[in-house]
Protein backbone atom coordinates (compact mmCIF):
# COMPACT_ATOMS: atom_id res chain seq x y z
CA UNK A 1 -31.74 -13.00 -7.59
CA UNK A 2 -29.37 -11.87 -9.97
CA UNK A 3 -25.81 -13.74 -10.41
CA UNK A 4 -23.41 -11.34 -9.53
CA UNK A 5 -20.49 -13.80 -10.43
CA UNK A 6 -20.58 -16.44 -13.42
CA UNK A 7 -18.09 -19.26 -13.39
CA UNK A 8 -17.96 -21.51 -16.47
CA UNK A 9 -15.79 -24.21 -17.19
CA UNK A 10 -12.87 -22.72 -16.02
CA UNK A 11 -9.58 -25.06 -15.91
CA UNK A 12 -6.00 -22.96 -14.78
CA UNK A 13 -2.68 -25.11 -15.71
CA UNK A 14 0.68 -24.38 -14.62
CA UNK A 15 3.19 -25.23 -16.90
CA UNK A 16 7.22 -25.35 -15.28
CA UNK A 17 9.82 -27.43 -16.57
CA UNK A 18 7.94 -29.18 -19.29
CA UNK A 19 5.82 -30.65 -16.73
CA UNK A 20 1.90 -29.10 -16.30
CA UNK A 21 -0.15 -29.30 -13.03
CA UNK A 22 -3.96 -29.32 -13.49
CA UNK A 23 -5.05 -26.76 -10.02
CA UNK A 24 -8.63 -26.18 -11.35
CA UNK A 25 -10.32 -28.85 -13.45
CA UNK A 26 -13.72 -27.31 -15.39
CA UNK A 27 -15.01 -25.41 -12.69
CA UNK A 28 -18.70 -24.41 -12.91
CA UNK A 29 -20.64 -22.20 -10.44
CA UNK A 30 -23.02 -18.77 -10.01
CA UNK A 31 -23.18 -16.54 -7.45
CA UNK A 32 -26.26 -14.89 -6.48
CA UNK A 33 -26.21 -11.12 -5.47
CA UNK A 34 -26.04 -9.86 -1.95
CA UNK A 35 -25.52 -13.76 -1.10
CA UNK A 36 -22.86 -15.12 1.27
CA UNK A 37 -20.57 -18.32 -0.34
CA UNK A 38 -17.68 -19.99 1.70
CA UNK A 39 -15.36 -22.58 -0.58
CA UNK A 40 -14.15 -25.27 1.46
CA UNK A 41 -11.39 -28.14 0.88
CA UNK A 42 -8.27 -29.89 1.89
CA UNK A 43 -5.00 -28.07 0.92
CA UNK A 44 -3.66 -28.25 -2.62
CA UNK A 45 -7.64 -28.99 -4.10
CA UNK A 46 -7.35 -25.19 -5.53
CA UNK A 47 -9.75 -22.96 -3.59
CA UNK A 48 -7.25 -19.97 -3.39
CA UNK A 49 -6.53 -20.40 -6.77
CA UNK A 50 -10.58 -20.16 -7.40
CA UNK A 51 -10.40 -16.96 -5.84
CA UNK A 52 -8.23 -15.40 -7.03
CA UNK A 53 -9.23 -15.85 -11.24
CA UNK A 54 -12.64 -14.77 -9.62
CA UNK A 55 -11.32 -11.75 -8.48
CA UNK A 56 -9.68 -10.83 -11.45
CA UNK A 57 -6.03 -11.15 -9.57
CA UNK A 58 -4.90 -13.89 -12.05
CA UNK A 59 -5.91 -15.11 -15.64
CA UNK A 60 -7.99 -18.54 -16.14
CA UNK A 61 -6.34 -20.96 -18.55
CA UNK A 62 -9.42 -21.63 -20.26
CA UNK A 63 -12.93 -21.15 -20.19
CA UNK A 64 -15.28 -17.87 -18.83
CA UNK A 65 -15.51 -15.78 -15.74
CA UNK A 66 -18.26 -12.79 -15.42
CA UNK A 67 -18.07 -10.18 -12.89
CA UNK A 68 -20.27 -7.90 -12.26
CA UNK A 69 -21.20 -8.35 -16.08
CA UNK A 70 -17.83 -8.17 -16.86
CA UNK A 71 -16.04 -10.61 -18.98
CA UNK A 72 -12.57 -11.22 -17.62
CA UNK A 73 -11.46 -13.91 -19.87
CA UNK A 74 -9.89 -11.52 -22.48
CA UNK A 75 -8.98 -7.94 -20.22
CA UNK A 76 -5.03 -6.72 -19.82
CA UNK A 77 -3.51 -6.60 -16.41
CA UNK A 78 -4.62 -2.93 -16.35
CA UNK A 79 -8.50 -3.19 -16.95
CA UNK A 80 -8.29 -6.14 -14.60
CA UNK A 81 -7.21 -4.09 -11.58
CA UNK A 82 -9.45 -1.26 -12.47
CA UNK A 83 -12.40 -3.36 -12.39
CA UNK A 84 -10.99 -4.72 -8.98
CA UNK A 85 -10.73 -1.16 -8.08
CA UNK A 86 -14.40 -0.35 -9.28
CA UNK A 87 -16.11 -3.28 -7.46
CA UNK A 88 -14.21 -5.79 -5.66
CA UNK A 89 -12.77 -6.06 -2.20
CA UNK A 90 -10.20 -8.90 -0.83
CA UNK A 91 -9.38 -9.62 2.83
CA UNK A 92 -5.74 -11.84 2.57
CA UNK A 93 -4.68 -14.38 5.33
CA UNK A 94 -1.90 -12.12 5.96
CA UNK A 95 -3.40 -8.75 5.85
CA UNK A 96 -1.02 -7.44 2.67
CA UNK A 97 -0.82 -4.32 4.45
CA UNK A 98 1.86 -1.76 3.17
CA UNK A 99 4.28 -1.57 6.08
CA UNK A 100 5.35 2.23 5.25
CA UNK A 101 2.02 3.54 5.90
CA UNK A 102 0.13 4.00 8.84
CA UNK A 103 -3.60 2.33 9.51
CA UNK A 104 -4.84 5.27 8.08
CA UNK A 105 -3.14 5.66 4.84
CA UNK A 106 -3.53 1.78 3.97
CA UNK A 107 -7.11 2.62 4.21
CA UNK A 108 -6.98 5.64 1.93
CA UNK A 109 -5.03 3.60 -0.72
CA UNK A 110 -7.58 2.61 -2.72
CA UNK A 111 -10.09 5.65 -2.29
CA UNK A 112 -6.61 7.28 -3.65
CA UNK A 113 -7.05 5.48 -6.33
CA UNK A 114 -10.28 6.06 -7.66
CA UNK A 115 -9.43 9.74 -7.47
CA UNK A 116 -11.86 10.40 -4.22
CA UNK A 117 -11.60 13.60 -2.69
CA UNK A 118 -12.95 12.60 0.55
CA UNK A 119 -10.58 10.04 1.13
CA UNK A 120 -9.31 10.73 4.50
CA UNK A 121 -12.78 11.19 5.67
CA UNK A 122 -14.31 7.94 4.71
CA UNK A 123 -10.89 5.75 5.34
CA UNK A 124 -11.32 7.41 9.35
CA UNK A 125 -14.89 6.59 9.37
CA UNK A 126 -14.08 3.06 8.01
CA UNK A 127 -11.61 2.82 11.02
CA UNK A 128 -13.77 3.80 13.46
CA UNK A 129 -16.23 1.21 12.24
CA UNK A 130 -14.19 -1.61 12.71
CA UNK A 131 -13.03 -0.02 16.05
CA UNK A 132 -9.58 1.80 15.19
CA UNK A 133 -10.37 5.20 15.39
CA UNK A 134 -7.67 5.81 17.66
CA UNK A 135 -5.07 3.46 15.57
CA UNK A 136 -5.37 5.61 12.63
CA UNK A 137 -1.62 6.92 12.93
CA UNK A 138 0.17 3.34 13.76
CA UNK A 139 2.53 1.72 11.67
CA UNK A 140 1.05 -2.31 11.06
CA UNK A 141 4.02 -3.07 12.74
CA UNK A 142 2.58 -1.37 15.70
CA UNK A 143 -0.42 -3.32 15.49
CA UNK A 144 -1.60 -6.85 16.64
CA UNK A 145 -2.17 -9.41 14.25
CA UNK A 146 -6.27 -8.59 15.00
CA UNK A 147 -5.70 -4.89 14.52
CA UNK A 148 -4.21 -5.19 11.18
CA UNK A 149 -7.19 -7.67 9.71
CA UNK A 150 -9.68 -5.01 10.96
CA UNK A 151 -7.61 -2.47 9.08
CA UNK A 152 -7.30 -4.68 5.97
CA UNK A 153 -11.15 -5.27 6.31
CA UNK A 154 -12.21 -1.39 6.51
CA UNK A 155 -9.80 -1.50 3.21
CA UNK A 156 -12.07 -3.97 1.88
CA UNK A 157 -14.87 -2.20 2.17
CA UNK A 158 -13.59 1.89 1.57
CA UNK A 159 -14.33 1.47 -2.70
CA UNK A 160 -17.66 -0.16 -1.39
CA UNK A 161 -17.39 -2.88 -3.38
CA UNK A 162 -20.19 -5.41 -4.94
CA UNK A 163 -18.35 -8.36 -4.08
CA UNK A 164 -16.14 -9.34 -1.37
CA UNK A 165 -13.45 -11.86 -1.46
CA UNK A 166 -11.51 -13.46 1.38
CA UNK A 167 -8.90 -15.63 1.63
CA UNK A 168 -8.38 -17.75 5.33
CA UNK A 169 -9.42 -14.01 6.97
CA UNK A 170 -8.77 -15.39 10.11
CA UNK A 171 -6.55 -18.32 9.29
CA UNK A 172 -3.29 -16.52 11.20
CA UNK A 173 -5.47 -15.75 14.65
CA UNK A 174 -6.13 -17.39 17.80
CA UNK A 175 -9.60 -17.99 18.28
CA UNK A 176 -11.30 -15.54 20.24
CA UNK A 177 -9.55 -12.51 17.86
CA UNK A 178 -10.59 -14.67 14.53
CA UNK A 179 -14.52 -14.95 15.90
CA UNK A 180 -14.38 -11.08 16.39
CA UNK A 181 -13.08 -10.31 12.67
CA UNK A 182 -15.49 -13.03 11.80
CA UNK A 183 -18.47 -10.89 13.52
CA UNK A 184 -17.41 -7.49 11.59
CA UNK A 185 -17.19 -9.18 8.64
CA UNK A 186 -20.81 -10.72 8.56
CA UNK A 187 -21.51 -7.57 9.78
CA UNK A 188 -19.88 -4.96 7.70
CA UNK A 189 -21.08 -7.15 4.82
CA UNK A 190 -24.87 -7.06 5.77
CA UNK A 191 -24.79 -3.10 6.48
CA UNK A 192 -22.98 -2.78 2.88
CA UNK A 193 -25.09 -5.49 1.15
CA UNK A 194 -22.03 -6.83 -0.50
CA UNK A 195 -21.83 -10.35 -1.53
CA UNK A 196 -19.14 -12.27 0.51
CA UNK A 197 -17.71 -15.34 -1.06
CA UNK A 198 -14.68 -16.51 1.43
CA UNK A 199 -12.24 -19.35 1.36
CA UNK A 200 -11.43 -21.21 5.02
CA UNK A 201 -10.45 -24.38 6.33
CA UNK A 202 -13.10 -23.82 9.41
CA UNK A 203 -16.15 -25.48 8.79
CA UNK A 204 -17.87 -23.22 11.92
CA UNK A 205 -16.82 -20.22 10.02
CA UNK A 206 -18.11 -21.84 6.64
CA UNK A 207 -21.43 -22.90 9.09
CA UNK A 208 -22.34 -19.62 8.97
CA UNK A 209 -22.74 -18.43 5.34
CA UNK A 210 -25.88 -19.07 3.42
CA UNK A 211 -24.31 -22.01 0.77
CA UNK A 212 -20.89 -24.10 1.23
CA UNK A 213 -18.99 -25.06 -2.12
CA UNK A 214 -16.72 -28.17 -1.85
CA UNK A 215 -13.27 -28.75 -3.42
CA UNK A 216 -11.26 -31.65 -3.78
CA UNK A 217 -8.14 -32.33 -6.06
CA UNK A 218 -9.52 -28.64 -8.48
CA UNK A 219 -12.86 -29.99 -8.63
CA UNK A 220 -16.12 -29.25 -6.92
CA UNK A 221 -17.93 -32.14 -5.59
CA UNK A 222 -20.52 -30.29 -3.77
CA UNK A 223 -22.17 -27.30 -5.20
């Protein structure tokens, strides 16, 4: 298959206070098309960080990152979200859902974006997928902690992205609420045949995607 996602020798240093921290130390992987990933590792050993300079939502310190045959290494703030825009979708811990707009309009967001006329036709049929229909017109303050992953999810997938990101997606739900977002995620993701590359501390959840990456202290140890 073809890599949808290069990663190659990729090292991010934060500098603060004259002091530097070393998060990600020459990272190396690929990412096969249409595949499902899961990055797993103790806390601090960088796997957010990974995710995020894959996603285009930060800038490596050194070496190369391809995305969708994209080279990110060298694009402006700007042409990084618009390739995020184009192709990628992210599912956050904490659902990053805009609090001034309802279910609905969170949904439409990026479809706004991209300039889609048929917005508000696909964002309701993206709620009604994930079993919100009737939600559509709540606030996320109105909405369980569940409720507002499945409405960050149908996000995820309105620009119908070629790659999926997510970070902990059910890392802030009790157990039987996190194995139903886990379900419509596999499942969204295999209708859509969008590559899912996620980031938990669950090993079950990690169980259940085709190849697990290790971390430990911004390395990987097992590819």
């Amino acid at each position: 298959m073809d890599s949808i996602l290069s990663v190659r020798n990729v090292s991010k240093v934060y500098r603060s206070g004259g002091r530097t921290l070393d998060v990600l130390q020459a990272i190396s992987l690929e990412v096969e098309a249409a595949s499902t990933v899961s990055i797993v590792g103790p806390s601090g050993s960088g796997k957010t960080t990974l995710l995020g300079l894959c996603a285009g939502l930060d800038r490596a310190t050194s070496g190369s990152i391809v995305l969708n045959g994209t080279t990110l290494d060298e694009l402006s703030e700007d042409e990084r979200a618009y390739v995020r825009n184009q192709s990628v979708g992210f599912v956050f811990q904490n659902f990053q859902l805009l609090p001034t707009l309802t279910a609905l309009e969170n949904v439409m967001v990026p479809l706004e974006l991209r300039g889609d006329r048929n917005s508000r036709t696909i964002a309701m049929t993206l709620l009604d997928k994930v079993g919100l229909a009737d939600r559509g017109h709540h606030y996320p303050v109105q909405l369980s902690g569940g409720e507002q992953q499945r409405v960050s999810i149908a996000r995820a997938f309105s620009n119908s992205p070629k790659i999926l990101f997510a970070d902990e997606p059910t890392g802030n739900l009790d157990a039987e609420t996190g194995e139903t977002i886990e379900n419509l995620l596999f499942e969204l993701n295999r209708d859509a045949g969008t590559t899912l590359v996620l980031v938990t501390h669950d090993l079950e959840l990690a169980s259940k995607t085709q190849r697990i990456i290790r971390m430990k202290g911004g390395r990987i140890i097992a590819p």
